[in-house]
C-alpha atoms as a PDB file:
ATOM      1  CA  UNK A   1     -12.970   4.775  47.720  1.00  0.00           C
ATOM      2  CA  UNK A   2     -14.044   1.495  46.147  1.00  0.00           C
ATOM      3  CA  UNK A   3     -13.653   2.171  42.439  1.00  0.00           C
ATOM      4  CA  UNK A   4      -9.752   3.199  43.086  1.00  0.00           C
ATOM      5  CA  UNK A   5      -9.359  -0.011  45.682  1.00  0.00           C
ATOM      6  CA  UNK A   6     -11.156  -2.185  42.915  1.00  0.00           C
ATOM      7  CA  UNK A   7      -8.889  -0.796  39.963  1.00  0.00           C
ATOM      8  CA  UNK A   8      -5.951  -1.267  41.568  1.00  0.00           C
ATOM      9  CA  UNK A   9      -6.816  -5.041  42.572  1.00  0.00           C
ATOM     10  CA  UNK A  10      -7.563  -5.657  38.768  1.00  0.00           C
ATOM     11  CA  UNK A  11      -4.139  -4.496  37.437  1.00  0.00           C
ATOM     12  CA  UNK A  12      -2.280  -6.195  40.285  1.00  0.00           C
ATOM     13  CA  UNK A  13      -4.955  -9.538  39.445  1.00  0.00           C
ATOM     14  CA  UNK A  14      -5.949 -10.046  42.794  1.00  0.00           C
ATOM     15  CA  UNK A  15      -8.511 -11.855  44.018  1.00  0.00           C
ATOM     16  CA  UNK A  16     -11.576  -9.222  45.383  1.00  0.00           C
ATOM     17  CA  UNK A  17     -13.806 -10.323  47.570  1.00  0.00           C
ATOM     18  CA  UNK A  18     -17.186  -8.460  48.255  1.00  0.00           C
ATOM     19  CA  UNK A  19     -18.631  -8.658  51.688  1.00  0.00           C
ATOM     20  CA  UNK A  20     -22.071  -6.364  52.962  1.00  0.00           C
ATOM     21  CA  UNK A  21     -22.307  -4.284  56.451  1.00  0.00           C
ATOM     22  CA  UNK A  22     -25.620  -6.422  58.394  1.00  0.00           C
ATOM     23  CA  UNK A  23     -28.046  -3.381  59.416  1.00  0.00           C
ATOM     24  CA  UNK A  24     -31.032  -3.900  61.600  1.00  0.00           C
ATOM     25  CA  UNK A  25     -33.185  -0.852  62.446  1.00  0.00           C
ATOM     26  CA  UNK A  26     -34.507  -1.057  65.887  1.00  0.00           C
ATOM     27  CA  UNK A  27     -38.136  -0.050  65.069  1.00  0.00           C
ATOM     28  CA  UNK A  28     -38.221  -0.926  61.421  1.00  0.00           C
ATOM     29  CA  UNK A  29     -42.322   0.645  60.999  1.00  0.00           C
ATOM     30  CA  UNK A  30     -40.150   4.071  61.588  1.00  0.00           C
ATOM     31  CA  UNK A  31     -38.817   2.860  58.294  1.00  0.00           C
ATOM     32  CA  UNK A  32     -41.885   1.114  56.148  1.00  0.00           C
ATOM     33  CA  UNK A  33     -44.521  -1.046  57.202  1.00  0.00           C
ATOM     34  CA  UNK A  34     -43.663  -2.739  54.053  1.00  0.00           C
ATOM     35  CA  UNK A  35     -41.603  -5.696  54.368  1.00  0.00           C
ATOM     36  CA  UNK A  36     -40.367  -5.929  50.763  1.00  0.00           C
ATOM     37  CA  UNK A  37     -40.075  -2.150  50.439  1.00  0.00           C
ATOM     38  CA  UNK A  38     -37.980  -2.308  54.218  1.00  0.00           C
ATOM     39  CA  UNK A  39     -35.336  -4.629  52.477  1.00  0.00           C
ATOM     40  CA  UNK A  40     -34.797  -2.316  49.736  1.00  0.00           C
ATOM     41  CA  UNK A  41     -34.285   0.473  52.009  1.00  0.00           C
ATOM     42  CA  UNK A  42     -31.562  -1.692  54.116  1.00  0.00           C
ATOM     43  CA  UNK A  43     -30.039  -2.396  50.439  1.00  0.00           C
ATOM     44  CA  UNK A  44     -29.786   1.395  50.091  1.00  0.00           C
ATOM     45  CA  UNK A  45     -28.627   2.089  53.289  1.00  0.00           C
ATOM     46  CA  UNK A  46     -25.479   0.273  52.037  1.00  0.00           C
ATOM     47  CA  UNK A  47     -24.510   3.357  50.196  1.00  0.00           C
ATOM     48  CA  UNK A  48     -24.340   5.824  52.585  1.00  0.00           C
ATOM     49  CA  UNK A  49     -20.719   7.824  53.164  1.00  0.00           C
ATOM     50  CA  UNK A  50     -19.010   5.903  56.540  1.00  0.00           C
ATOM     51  CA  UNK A  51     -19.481   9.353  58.585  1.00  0.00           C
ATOM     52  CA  UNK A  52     -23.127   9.346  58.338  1.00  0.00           C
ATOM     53  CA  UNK A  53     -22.856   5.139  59.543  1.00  0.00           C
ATOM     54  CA  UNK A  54     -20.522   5.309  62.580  1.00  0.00           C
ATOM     55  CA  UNK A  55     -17.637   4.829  60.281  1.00  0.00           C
ATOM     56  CA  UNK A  56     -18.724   1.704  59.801  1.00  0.00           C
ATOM     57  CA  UNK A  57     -18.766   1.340  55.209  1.00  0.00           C
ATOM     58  CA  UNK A  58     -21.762  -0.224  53.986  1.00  0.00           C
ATOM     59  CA  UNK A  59     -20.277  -2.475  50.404  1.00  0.00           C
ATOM     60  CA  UNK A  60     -16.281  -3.667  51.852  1.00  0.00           C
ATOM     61  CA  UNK A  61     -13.704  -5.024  49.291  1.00  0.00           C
ATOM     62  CA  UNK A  62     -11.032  -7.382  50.790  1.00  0.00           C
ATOM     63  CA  UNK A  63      -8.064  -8.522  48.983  1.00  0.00           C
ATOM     64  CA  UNK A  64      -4.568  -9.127  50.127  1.00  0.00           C
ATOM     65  CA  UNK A  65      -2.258  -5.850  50.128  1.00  0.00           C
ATOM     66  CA  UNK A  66      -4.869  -3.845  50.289  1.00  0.00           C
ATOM     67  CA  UNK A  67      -4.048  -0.685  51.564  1.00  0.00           C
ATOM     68  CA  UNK A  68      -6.912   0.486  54.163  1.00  0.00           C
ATOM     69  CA  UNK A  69      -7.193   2.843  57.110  1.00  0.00           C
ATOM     70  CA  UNK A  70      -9.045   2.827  60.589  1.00  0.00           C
ATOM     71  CA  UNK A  71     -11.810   4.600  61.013  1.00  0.00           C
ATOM     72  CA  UNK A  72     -11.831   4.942  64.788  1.00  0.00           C
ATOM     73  CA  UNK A  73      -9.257   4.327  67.443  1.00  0.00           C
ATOM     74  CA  UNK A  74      -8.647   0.676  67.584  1.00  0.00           C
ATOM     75  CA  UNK A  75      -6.699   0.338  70.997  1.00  0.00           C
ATOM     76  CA  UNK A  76      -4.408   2.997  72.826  1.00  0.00           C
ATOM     77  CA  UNK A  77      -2.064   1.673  75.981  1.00  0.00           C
ATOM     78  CA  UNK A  78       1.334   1.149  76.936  1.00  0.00           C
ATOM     79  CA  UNK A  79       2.172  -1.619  74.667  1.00  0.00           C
ATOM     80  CA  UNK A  80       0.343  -0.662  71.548  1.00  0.00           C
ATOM     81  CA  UNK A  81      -1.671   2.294  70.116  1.00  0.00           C
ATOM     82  CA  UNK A  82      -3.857   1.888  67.251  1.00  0.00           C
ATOM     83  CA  UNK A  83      -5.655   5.583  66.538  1.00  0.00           C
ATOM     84  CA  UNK A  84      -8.341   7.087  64.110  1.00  0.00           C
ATOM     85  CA  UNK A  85      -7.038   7.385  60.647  1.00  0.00           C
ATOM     86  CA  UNK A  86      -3.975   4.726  60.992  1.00  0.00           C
ATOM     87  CA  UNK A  87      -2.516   3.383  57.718  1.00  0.00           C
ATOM     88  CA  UNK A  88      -2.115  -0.293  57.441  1.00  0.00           C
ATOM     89  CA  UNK A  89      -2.689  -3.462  55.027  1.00  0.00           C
ATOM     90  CA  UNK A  90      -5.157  -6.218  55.019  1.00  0.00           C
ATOM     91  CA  UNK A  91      -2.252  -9.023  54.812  1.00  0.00           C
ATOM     92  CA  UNK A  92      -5.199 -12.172  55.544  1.00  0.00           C
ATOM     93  CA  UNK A  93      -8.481 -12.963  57.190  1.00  0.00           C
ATOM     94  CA  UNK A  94     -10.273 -15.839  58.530  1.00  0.00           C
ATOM     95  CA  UNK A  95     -14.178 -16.348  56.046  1.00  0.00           C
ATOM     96  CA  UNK A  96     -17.294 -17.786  57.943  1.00  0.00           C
ATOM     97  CA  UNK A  97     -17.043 -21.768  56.941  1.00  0.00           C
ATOM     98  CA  UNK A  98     -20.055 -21.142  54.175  1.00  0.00           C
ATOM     99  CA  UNK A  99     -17.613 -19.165  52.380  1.00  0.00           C
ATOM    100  CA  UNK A 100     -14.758 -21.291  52.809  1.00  0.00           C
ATOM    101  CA  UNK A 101     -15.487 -23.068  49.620  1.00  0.00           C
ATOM    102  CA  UNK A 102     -13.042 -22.933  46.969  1.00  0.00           C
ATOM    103  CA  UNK A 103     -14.444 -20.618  44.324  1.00  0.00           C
ATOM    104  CA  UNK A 104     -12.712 -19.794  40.941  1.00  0.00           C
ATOM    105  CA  UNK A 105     -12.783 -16.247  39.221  1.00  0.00           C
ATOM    106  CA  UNK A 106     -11.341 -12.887  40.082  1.00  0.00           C
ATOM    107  CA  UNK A 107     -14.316 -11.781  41.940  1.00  0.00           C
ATOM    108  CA  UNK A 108     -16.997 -13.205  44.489  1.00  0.00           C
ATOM    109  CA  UNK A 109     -19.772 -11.593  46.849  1.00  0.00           C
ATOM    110  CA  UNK A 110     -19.582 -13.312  50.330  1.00  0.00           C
ATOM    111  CA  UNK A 111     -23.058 -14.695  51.884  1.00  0.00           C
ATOM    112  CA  UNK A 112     -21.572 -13.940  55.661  1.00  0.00           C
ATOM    113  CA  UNK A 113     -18.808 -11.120  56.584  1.00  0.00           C
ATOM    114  CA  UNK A 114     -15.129 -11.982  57.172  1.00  0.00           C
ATOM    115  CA  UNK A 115     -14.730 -13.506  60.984  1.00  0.00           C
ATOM    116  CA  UNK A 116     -11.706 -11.922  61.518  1.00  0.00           C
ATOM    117  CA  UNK A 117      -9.333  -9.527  58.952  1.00  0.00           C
ATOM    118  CA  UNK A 118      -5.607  -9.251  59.679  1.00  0.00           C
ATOM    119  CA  UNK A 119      -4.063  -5.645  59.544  1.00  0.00           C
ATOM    120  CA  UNK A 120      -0.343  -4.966  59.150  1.00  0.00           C
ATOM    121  CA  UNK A 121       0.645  -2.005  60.271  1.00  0.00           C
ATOM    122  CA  UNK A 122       4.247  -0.404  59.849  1.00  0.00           C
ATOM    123  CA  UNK A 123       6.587   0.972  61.801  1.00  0.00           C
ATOM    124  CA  UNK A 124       5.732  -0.966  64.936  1.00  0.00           C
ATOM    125  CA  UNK A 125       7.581  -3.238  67.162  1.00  0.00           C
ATOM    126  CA  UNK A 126       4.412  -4.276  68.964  1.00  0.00           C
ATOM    127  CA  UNK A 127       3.412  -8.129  68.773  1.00  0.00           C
ATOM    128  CA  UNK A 128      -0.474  -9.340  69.932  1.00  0.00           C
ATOM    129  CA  UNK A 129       0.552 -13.059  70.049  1.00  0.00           C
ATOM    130  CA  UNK A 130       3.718 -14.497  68.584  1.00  0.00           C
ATOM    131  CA  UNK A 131       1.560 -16.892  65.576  1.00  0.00           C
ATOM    132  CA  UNK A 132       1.057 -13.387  64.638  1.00  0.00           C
ATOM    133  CA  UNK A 133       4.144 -11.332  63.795  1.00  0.00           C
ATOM    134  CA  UNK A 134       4.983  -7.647  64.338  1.00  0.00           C
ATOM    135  CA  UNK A 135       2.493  -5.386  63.782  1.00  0.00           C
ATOM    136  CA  UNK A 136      -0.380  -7.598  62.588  1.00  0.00           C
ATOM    137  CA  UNK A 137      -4.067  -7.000  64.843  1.00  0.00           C
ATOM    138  CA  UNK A 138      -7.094  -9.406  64.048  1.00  0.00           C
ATOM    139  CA  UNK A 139      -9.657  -6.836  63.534  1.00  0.00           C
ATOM    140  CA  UNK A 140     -13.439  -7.826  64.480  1.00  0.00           C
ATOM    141  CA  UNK A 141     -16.528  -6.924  63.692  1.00  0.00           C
ATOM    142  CA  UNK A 142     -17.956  -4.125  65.750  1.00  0.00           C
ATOM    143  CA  UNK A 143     -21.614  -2.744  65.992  1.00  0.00           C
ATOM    144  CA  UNK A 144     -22.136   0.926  66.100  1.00  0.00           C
ATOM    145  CA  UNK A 145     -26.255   2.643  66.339  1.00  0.00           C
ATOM    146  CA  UNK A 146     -26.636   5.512  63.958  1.00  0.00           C
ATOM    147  CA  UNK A 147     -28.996   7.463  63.220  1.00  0.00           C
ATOM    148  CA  UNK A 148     -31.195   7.210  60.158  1.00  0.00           C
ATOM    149  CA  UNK A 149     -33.653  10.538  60.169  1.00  0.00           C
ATOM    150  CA  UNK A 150     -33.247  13.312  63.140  1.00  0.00           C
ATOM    151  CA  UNK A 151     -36.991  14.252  62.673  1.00  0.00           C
ATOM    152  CA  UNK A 152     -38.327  10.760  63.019  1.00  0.00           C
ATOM    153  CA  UNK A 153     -35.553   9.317  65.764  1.00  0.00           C
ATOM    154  CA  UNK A 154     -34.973   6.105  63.312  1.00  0.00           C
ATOM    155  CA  UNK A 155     -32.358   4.285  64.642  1.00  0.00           C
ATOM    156  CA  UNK A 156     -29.999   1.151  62.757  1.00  0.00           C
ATOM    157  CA  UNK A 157     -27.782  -0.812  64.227  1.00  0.00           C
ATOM    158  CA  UNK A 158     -24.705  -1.755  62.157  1.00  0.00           C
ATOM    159  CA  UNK A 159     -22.481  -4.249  62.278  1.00  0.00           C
ATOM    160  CA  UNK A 160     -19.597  -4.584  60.492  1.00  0.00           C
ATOM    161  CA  UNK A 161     -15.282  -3.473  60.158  1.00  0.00           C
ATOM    162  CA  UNK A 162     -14.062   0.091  61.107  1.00  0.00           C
ATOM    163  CA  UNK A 163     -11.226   0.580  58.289  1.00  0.00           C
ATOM    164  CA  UNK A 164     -11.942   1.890  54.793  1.00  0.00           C
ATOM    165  CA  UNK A 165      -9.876   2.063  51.438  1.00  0.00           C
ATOM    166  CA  UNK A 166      -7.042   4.276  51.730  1.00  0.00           C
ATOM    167  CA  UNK A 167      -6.625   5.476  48.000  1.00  0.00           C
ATOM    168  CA  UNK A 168      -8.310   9.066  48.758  1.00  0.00           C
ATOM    169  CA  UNK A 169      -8.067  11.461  51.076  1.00  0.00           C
ATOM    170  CA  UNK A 170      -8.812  14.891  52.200  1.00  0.00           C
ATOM    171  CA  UNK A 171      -6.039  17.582  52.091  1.00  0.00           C
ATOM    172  CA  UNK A 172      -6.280  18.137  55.364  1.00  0.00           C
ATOM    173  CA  UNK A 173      -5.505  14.435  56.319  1.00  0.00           C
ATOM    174  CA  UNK A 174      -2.277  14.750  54.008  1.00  0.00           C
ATOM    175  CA  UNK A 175      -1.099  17.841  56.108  1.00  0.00           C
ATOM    176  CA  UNK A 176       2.094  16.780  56.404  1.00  0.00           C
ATOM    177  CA  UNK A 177       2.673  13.928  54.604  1.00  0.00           C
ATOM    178  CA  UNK A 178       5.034  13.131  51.892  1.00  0.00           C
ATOM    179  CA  UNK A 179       4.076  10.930  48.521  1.00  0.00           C
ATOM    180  CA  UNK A 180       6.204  10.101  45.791  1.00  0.00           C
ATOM    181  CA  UNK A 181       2.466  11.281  43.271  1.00  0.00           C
ATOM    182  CA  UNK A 182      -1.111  12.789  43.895  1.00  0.00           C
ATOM    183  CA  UNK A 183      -3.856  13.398  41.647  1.00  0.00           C
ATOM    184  CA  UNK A 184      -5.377  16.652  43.302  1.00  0.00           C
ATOM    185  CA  UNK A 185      -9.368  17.325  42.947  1.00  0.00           C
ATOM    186  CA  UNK A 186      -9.947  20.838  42.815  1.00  0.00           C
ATOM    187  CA  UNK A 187     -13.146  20.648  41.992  1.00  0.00           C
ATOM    188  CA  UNK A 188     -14.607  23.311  39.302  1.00  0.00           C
ATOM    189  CA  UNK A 189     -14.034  26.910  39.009  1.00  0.00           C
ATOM    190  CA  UNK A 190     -16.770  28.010  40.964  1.00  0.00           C
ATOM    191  CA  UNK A 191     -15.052  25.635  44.229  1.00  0.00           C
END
């Protein structure tokens, strides 16, 4: 997901930024007693798939245009509904002020995450608040506990955004849809 979103932002020259999911395990000696060796597992635990993290990515890339989706429902009532697996844009997004410093290059690492990220979605006549526009939701850091080992009951706590790249996708999430291209992964002959 972030090889294709990080391509893409190169041959467009867009500014990437880099930002980190902040886990905390809630007994870390369930981890290691170690505390150098309990950072490096936290580092690691950056790399895990989104489903096994309460769809919650470890490593985010940000750039304007970037095409994402949700990864759980956002909001659902009579004015606006926001669901698992909804298409949008990251159009803007407000950085903690540490990172508000003007830095030059095509890519930086951010020392806090994003406060807030702006989301356009499409098709939509909703409106949150009129300094927003149509279809744009400030999106917010959530937490979400997940569960690190069955056998041993470790348990993180993550906090960080619930959208991901949108540049792959299952073929049972395209059911239905219509592109203009695909590249299709069949895997090898024994799939």
């Amino acid at each position: 997901m972030l090889f294709p979103a990080r391509e893409f932002a190169k041959e467009k020259r867009k500014h990437i930024l880099w930002f980190a999911a902040q886990d905390k395990p809630q007994n870390p000696a369930q981890i290691t007693n170690n505390p150098n060796k309990l950072q490096a597992r936290l580092e690691r635990f950056l790399q895990f798939h989104d489903q096994k993290t309460a769809g919650l990515l470890g490593l985010n890339i940000m750039y304007e245009g970037l095409r994402v989706r949700t990864t759980e429902k956002l909001v659902k009532n009579k004015r606006i509904t926001i669901l698992k697996h909804s298409p949008c844009q990251i159009i803007g997004w407000e950085l903690h002020t540490a990172d508000q410093r003007d830095v030059s290059g095509t890519e930086r690492f951010l020392d806090y995450q994003p406060v807030c990220i702006y989301l356009k979605f499409s098709d939509v006549e909703w409106e949150i608040h009129k300094d927003l526009g149509v279809g744009v939701y400030p999106l917010y850091a959530v937490e979400r506990g997940w569960t690190l080992n069955d056998s041993t009951g470790a348990k993180i706590q993550r906090r960080g955004f619930c959208i991901v790249p949108d540049f792959v996708s299952t073929a049972f999430m395209m059911q239905g849809s219509t592109v203009s291209a695909a590249i299709a992964d069949c895997g090898d002959i024994a799939d």
